[in-house]
PDB file of N, CA and C in Angstrom:
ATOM      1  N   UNK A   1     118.705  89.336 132.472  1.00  0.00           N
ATOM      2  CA  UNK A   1     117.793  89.103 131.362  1.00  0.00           C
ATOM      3  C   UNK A   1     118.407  88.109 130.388  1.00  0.00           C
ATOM      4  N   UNK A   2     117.429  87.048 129.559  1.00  0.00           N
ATOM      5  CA  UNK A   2     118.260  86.625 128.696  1.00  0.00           C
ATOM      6  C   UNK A   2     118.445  87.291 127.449  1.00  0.00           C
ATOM      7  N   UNK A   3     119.113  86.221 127.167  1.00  0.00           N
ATOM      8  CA  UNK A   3     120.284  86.801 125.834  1.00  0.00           C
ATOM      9  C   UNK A   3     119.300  87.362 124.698  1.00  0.00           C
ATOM     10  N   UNK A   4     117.767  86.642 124.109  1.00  0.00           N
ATOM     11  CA  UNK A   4     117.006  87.100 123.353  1.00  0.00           C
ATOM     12  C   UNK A   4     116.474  87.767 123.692  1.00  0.00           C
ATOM     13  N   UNK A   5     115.887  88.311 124.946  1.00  0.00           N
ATOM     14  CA  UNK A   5     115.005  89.713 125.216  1.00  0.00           C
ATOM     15  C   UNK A   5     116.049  90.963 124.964  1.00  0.00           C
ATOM     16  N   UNK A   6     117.542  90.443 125.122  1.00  0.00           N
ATOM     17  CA  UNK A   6     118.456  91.629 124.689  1.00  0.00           C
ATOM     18  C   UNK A   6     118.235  92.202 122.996  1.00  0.00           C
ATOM     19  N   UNK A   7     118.359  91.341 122.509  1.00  0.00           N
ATOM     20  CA  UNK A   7     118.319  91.361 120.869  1.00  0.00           C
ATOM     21  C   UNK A   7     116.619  91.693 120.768  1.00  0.00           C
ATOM     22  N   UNK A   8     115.855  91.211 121.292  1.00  0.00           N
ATOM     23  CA  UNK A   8     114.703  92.102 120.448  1.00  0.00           C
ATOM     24  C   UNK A   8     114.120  93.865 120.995  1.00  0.00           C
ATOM     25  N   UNK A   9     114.985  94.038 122.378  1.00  0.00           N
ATOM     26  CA  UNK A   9     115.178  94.922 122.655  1.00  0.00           C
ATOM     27  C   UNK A   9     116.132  95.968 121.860  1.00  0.00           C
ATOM     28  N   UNK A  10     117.241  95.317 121.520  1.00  0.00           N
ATOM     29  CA  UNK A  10     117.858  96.063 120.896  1.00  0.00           C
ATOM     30  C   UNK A  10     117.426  96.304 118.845  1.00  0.00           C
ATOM     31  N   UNK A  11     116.644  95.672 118.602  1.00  0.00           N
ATOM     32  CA  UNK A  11     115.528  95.161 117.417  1.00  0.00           C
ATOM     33  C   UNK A  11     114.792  96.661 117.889  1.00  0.00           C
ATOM     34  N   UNK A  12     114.246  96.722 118.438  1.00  0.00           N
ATOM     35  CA  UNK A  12     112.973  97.857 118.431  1.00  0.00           C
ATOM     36  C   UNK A  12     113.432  99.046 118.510  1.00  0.00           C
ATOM     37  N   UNK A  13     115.160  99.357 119.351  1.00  0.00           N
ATOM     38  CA  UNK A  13     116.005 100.316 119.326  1.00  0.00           C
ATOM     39  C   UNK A  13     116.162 101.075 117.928  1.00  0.00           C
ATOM     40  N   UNK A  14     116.483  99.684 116.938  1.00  0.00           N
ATOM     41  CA  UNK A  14     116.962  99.632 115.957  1.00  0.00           C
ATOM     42  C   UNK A  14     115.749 100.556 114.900  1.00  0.00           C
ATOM     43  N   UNK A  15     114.506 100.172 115.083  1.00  0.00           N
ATOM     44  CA  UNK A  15     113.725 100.598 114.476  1.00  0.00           C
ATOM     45  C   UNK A  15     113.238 101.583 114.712  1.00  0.00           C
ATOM     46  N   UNK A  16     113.501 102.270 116.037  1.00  0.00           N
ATOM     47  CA  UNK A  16     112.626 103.472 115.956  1.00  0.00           C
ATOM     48  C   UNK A  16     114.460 104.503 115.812  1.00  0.00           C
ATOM     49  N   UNK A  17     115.251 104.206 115.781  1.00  0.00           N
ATOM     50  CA  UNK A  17     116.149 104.760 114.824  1.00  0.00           C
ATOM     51  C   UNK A  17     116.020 104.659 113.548  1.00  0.00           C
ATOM     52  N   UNK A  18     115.528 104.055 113.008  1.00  0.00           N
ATOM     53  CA  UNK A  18     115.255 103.901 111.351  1.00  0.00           C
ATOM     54  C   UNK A  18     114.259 105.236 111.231  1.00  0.00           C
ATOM     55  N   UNK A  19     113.171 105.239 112.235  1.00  0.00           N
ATOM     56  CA  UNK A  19     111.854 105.850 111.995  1.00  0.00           C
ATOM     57  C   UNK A  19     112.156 107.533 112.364  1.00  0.00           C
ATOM     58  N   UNK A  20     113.552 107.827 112.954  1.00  0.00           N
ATOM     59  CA  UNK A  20     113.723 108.795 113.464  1.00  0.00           C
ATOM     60  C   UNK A  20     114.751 109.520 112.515  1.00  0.00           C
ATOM     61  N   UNK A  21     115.466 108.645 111.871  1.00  0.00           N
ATOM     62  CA  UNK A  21     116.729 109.346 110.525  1.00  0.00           C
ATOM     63  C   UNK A  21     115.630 109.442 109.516  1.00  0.00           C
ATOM     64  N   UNK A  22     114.476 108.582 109.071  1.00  0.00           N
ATOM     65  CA  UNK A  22     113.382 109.310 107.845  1.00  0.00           C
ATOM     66  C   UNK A  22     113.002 110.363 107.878  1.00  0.00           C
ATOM     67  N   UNK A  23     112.911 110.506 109.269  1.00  0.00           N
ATOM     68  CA  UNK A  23     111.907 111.885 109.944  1.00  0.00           C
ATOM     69  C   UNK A  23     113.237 113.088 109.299  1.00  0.00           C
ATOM     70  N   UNK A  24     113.817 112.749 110.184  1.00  0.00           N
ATOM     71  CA  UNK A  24     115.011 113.673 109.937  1.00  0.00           C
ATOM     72  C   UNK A  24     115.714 114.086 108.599  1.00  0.00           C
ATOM     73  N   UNK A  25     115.767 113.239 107.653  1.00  0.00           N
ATOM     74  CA  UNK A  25     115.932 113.548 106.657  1.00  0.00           C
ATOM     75  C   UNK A  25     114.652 113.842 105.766  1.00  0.00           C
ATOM     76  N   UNK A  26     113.611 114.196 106.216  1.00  0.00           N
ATOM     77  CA  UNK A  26     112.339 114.350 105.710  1.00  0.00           C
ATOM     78  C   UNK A  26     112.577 116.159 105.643  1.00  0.00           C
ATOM     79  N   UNK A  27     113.020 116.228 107.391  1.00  0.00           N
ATOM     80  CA  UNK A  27     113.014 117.271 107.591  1.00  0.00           C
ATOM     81  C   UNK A  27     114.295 118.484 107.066  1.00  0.00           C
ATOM     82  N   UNK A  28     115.216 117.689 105.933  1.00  0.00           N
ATOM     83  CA  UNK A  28     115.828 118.090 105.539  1.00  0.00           C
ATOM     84  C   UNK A  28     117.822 118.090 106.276  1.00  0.00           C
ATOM     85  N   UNK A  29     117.677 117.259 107.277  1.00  0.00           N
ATOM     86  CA  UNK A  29     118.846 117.369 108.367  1.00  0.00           C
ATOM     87  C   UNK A  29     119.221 116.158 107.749  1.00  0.00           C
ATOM     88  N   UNK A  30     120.183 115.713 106.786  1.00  0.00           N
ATOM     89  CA  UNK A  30     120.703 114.796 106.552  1.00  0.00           C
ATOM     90  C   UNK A  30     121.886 114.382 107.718  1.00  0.00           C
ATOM     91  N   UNK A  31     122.856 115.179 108.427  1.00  0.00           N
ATOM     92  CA  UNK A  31     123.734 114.860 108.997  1.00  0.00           C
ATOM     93  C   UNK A  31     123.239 114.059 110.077  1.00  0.00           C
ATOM     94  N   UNK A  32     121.830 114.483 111.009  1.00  0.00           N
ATOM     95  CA  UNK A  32     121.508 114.028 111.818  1.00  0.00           C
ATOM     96  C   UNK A  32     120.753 112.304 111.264  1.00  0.00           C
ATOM     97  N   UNK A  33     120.110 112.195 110.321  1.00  0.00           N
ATOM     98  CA  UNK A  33     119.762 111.355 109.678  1.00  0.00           C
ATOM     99  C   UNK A  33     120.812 110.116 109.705  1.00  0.00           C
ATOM    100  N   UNK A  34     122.019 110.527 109.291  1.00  0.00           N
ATOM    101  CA  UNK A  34     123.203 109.541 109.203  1.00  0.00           C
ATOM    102  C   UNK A  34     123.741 109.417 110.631  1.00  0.00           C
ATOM    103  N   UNK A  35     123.554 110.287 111.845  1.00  0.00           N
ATOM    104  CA  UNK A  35     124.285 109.929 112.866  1.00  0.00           C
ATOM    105  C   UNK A  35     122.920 108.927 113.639  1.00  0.00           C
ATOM    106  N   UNK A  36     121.628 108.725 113.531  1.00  0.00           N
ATOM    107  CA  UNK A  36     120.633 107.823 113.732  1.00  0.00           C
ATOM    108  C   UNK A  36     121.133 106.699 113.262  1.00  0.00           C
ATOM    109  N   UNK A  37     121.712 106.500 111.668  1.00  0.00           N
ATOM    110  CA  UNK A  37     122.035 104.912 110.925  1.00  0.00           C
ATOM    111  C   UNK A  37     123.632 104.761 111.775  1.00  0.00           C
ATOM    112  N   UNK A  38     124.355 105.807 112.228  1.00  0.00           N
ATOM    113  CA  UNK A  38     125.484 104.906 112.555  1.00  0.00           C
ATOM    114  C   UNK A  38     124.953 104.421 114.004  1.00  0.00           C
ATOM    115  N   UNK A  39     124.369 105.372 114.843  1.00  0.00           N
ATOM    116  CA  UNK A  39     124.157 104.255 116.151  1.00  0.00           C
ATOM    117  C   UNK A  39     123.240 103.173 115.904  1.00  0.00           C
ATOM    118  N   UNK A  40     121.935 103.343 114.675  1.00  0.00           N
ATOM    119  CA  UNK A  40     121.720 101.867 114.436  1.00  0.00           C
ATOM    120  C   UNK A  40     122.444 100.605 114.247  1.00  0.00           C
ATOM    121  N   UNK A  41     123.339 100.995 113.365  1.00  0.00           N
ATOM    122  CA  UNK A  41     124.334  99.618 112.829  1.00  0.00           C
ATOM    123  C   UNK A  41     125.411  99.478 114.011  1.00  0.00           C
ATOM    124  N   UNK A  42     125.946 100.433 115.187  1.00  0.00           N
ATOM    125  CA  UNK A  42     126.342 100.434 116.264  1.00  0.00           C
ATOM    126  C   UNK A  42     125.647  98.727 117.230  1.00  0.00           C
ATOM    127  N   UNK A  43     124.741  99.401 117.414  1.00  0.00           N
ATOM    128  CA  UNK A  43     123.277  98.144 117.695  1.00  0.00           C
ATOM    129  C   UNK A  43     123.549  97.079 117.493  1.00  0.00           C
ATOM    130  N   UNK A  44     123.529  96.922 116.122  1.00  0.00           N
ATOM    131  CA  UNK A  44     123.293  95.687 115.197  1.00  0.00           C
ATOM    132  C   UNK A  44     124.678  94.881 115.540  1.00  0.00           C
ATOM    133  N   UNK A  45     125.686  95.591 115.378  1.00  0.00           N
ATOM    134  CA  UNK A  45     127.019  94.913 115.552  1.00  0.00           C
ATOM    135  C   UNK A  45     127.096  94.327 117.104  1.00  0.00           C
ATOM    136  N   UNK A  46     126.389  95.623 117.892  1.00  0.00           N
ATOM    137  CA  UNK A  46     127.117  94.701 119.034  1.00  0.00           C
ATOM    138  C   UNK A  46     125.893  93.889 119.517  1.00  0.00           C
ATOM    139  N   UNK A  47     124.729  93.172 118.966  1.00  0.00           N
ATOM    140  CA  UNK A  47     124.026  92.228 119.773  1.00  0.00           C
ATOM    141  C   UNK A  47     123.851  91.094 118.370  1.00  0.00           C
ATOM    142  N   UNK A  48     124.667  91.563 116.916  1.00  0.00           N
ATOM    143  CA  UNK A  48     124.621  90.693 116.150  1.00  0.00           C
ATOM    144  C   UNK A  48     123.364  90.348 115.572  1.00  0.00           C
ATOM    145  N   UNK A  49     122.760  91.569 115.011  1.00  0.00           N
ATOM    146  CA  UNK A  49     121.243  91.237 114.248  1.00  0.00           C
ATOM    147  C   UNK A  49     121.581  92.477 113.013  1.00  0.00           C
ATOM    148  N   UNK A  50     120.888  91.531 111.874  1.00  0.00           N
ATOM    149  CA  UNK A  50     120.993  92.092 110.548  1.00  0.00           C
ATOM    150  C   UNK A  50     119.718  92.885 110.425  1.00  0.00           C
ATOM    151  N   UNK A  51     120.001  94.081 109.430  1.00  0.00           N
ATOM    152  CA  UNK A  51     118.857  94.617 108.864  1.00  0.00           C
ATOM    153  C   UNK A  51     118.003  94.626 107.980  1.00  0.00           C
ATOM    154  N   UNK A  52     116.411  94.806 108.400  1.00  0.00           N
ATOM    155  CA  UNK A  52     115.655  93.978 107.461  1.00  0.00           C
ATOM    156  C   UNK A  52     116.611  94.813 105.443  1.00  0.00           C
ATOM    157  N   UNK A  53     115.451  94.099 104.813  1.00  0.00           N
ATOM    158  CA  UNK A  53     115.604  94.450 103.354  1.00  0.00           C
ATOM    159  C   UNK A  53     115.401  95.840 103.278  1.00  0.00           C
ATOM    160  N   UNK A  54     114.369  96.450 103.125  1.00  0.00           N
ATOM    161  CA  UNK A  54     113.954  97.657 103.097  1.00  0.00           C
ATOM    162  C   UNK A  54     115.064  98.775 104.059  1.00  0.00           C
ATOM    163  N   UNK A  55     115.321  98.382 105.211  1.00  0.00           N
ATOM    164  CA  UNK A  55     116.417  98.989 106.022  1.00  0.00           C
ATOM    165  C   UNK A  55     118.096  98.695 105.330  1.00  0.00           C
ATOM    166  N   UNK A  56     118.129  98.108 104.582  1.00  0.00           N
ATOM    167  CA  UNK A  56     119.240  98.263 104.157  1.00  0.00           C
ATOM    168  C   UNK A  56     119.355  98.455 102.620  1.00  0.00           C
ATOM    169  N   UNK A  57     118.195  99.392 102.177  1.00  0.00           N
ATOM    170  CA  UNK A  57     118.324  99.711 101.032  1.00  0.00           C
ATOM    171  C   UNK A  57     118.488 101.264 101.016  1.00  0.00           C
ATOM    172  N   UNK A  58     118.120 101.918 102.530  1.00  0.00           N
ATOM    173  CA  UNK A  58     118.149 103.247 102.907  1.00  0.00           C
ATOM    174  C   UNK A  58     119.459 103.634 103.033  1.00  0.00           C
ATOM    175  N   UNK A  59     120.861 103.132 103.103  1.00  0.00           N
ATOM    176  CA  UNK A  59     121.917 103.581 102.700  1.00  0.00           C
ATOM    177  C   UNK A  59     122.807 103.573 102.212  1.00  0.00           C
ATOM    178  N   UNK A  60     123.846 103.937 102.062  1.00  0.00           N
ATOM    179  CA  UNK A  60     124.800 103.963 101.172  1.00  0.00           C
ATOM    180  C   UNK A  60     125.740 102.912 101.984  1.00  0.00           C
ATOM    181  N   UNK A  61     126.070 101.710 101.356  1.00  0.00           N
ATOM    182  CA  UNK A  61     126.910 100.360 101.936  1.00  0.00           C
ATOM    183  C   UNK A  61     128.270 101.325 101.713  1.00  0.00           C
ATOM    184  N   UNK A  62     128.943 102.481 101.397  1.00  0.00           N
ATOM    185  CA  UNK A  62     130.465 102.658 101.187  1.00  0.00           C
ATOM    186  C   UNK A  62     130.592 103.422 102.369  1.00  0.00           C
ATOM    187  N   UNK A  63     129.810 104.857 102.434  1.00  0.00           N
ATOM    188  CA  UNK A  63     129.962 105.630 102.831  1.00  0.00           C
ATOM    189  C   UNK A  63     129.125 106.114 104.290  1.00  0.00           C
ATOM    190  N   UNK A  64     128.082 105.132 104.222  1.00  0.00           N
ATOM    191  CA  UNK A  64     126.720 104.687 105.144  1.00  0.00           C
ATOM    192  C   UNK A  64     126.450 105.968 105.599  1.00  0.00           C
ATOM    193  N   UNK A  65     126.001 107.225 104.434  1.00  0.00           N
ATOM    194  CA  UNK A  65     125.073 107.761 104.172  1.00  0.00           C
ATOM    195  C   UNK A  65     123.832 107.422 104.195  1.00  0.00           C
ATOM    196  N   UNK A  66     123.254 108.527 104.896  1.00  0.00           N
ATOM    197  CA  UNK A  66     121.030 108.200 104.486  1.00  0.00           C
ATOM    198  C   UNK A  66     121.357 108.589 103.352  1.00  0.00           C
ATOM    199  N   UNK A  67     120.277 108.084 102.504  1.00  0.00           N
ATOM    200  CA  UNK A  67     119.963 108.250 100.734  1.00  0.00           C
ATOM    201  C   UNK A  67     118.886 108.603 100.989  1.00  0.00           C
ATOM    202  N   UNK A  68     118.559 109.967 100.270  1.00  0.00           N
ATOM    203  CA  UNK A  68     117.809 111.034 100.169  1.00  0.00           C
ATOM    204  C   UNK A  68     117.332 110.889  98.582  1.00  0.00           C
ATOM    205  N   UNK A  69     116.392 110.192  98.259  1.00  0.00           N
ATOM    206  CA  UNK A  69     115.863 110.340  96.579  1.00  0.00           C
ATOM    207  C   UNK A  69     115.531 111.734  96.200  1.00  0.00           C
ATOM    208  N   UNK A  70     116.735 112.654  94.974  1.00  0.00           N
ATOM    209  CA  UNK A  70     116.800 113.614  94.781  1.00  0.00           C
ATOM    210  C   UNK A  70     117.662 114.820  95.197  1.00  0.00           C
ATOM    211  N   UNK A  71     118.375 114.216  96.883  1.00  0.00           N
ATOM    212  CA  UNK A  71     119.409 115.095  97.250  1.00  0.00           C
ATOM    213  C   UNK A  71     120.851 114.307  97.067  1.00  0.00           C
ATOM    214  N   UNK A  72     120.965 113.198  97.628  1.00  0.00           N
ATOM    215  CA  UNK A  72     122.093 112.724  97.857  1.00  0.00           C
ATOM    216  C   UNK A  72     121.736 111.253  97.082  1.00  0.00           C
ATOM    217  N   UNK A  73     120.640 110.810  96.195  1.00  0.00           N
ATOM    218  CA  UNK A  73     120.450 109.615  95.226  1.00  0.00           C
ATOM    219  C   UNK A  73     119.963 109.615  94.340  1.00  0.00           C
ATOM    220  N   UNK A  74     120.579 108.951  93.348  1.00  0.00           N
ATOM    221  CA  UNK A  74     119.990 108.740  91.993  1.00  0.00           C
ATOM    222  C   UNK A  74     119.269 107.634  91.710  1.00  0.00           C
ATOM    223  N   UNK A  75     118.097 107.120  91.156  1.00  0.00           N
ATOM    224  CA  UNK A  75     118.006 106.017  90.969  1.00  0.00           C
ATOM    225  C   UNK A  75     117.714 105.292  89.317  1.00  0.00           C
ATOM    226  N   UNK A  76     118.622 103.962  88.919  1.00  0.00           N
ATOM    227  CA  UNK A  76     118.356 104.034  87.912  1.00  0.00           C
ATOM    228  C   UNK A  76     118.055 102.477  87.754  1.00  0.00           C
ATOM    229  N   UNK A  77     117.526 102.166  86.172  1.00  0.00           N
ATOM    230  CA  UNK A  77     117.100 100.972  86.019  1.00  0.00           C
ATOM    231  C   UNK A  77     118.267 100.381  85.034  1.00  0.00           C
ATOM    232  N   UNK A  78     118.852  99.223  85.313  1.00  0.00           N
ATOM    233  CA  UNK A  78     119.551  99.106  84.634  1.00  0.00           C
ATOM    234  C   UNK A  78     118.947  97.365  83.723  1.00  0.00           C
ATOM    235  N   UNK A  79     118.967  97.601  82.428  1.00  0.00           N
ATOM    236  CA  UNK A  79     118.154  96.552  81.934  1.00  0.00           C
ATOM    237  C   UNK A  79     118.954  95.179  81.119  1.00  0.00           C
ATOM    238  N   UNK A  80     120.489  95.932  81.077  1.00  0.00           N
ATOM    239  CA  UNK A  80     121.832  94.842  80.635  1.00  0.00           C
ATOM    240  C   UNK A  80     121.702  94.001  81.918  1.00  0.00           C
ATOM    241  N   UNK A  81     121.972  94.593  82.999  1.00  0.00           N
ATOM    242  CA  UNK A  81     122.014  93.810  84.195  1.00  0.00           C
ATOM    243  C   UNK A  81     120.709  93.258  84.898  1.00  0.00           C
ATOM    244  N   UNK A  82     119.637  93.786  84.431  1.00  0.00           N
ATOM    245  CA  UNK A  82     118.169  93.711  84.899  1.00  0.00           C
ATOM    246  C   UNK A  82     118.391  94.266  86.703  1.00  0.00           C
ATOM    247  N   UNK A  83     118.809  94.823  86.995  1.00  0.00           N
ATOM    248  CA  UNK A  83     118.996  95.617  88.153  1.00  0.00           C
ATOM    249  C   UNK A  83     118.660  96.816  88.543  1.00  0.00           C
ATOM    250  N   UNK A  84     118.027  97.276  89.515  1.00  0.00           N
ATOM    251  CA  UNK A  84     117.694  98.717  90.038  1.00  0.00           C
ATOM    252  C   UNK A  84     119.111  99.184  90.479  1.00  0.00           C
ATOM    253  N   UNK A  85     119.334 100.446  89.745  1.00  0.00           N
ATOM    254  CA  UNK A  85     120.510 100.954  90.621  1.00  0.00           C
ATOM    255  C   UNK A  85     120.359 102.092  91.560  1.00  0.00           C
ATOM    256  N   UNK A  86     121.637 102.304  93.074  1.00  0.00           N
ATOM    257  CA  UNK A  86     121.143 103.549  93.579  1.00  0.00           C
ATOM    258  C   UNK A  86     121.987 103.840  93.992  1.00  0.00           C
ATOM    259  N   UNK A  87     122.593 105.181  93.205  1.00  0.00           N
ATOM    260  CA  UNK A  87     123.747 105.706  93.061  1.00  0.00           C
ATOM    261  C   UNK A  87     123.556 106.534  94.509  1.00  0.00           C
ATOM    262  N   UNK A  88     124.795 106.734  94.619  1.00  0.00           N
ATOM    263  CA  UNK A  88     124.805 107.650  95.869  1.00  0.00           C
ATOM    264  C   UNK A  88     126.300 108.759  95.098  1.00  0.00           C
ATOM    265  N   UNK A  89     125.503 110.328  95.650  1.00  0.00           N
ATOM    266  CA  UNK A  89     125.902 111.049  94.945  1.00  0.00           C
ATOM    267  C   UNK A  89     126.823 111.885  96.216  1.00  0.00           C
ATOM    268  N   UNK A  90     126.962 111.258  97.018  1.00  0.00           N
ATOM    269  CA  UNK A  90     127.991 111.595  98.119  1.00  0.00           C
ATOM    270  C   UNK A  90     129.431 111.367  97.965  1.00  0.00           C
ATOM    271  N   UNK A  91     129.465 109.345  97.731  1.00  0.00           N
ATOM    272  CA  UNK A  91     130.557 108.766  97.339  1.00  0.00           C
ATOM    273  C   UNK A  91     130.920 108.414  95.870  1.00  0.00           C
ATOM    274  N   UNK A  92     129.165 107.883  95.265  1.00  0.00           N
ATOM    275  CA  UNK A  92     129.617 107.585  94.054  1.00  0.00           C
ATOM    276  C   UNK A  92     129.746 106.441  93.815  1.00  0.00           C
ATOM    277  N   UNK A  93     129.402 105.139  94.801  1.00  0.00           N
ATOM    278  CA  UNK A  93     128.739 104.440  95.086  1.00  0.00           C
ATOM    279  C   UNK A  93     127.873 103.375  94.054  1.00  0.00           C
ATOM    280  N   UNK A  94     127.881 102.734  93.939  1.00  0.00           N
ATOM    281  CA  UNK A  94     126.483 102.264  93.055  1.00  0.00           C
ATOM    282  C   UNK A  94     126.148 100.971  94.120  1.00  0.00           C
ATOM    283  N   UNK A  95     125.335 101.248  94.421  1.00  0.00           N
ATOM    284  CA  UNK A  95     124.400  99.625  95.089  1.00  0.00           C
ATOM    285  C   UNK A  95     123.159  98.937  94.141  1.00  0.00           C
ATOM    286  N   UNK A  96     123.986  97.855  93.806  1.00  0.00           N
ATOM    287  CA  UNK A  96     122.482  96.962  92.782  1.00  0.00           C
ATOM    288  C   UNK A  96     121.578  96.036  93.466  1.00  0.00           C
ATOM    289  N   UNK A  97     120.420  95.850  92.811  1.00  0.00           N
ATOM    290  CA  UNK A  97     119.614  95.566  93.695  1.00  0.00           C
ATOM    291  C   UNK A  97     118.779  94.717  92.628  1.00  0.00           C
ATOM    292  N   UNK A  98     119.060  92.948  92.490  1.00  0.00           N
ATOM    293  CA  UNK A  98     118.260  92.393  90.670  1.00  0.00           C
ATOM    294  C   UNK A  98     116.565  92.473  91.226  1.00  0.00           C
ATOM    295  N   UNK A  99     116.125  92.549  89.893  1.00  0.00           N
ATOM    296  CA  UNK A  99     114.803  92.175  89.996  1.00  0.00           C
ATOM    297  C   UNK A  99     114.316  90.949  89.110  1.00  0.00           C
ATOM    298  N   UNK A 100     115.300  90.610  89.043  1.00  0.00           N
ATOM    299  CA  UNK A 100     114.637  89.358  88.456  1.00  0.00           C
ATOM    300  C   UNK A 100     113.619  88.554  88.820  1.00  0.00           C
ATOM    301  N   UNK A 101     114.256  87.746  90.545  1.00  0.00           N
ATOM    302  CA  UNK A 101     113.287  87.464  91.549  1.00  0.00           C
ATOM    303  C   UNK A 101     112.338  87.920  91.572  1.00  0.00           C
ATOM    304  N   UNK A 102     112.011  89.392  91.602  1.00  0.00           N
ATOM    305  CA  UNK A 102     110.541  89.567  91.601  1.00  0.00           C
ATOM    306  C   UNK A 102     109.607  89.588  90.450  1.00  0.00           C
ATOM    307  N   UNK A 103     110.313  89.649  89.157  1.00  0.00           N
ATOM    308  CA  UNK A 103     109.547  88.999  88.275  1.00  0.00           C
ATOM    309  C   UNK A 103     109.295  87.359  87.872  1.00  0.00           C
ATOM    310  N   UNK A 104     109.945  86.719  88.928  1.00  0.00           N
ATOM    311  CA  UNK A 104     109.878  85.435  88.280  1.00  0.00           C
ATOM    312  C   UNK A 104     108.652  85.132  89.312  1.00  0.00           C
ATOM    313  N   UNK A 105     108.728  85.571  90.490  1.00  0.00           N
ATOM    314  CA  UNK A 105     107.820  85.446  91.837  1.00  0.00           C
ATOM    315  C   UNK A 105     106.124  86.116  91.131  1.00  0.00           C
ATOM    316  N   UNK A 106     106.714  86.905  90.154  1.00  0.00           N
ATOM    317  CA  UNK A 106     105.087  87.641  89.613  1.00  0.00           C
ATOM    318  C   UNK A 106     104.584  86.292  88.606  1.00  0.00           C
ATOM    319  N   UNK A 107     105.148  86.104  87.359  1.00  0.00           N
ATOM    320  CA  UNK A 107     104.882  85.181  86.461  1.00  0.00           C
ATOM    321  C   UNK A 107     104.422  83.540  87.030  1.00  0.00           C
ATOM    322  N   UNK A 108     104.903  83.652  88.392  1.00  0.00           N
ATOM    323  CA  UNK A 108     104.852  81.933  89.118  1.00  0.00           C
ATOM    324  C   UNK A 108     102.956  82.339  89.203  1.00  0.00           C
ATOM    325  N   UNK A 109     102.908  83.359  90.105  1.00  0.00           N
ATOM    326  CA  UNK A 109     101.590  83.598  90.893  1.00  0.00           C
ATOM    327  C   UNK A 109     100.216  83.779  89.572  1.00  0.00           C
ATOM    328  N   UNK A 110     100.691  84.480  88.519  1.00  0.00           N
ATOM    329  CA  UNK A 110      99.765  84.395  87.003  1.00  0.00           C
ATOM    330  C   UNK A 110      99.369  83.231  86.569  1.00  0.00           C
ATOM    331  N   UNK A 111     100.926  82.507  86.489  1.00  0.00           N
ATOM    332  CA  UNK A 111     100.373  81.145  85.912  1.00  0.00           C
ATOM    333  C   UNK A 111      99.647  80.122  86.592  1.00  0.00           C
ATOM    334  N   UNK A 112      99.797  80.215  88.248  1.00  0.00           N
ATOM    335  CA  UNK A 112      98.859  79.602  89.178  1.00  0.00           C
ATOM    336  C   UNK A 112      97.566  79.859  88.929  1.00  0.00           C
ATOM    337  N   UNK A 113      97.271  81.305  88.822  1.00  0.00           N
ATOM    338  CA  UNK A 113      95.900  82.042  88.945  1.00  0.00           C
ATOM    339  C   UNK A 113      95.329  81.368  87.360  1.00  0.00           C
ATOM    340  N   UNK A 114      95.944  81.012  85.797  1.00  0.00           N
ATOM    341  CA  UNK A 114      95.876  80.428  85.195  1.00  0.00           C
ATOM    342  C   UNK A 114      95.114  78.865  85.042  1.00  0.00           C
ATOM    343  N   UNK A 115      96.052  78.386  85.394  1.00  0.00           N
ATOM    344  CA  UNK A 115      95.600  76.680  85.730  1.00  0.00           C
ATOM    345  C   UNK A 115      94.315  77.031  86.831  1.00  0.00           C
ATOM    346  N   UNK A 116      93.844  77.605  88.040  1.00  0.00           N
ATOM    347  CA  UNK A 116      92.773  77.168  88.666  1.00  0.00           C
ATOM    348  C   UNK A 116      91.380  77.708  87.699  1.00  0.00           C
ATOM    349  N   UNK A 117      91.644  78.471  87.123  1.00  0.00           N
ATOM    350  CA  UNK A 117      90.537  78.665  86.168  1.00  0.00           C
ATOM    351  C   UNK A 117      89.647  77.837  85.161  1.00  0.00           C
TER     352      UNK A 117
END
């Protein structure tokens, strides 16, 4: 097979491990939750594909914990830094995340909608 049917094979691997540690930590099994993200990033390393945005906001970059909003995460807004923060209450952790970008991406699309008027 070639080399890209490997990687999007291993792409869809990737995702229905994502879809299977939510479940799991839905269902309250965090341990199993985190042993889904390590054979995901297992994956990722060995065919060399990154995880989308949203998939790599689901864990903890120290400790690569699932983040559980309310068991194992905190989330806070931080407005010195203009950043979402998301503490992880495992390690202790903080992962920032700016929003600036998405307010500048909101104000672009207003002032467009502006001028065609």
């Amino acid at each position: 097979m070639l080399k890209h049917a490997w990687k999007k094979i291993a792409s869809e691997r990737i995702a229905i491990l994502f879809r299977q540690a939510e479940d799991a930590a839905k269902s309250g099994n965090l341990e199993r939750a985190t042993r889904y993200l390590f054979l995901a990033r297992k994956l990722a390393m060995k065919y060399n594909l990154r995880f989308s945005r949203e998939q790599r906001r689901k864990f903890c970059h120290k400790c690569y914990t699932w983040l559980q909003p309310g068991k194992n995460l905190e989330v806070r807004i931080n407005s010195k830094l203009k950043a979402v923060e998301y503490i992880c209450k495992s390690c202790g952790h903080i992962n920032r995340y700016p929003y600036i970008k998405e307010k500048k991406a909101k104000k672009q699309v207003h002032q467009s909608e502006k001028t065609k008027k």
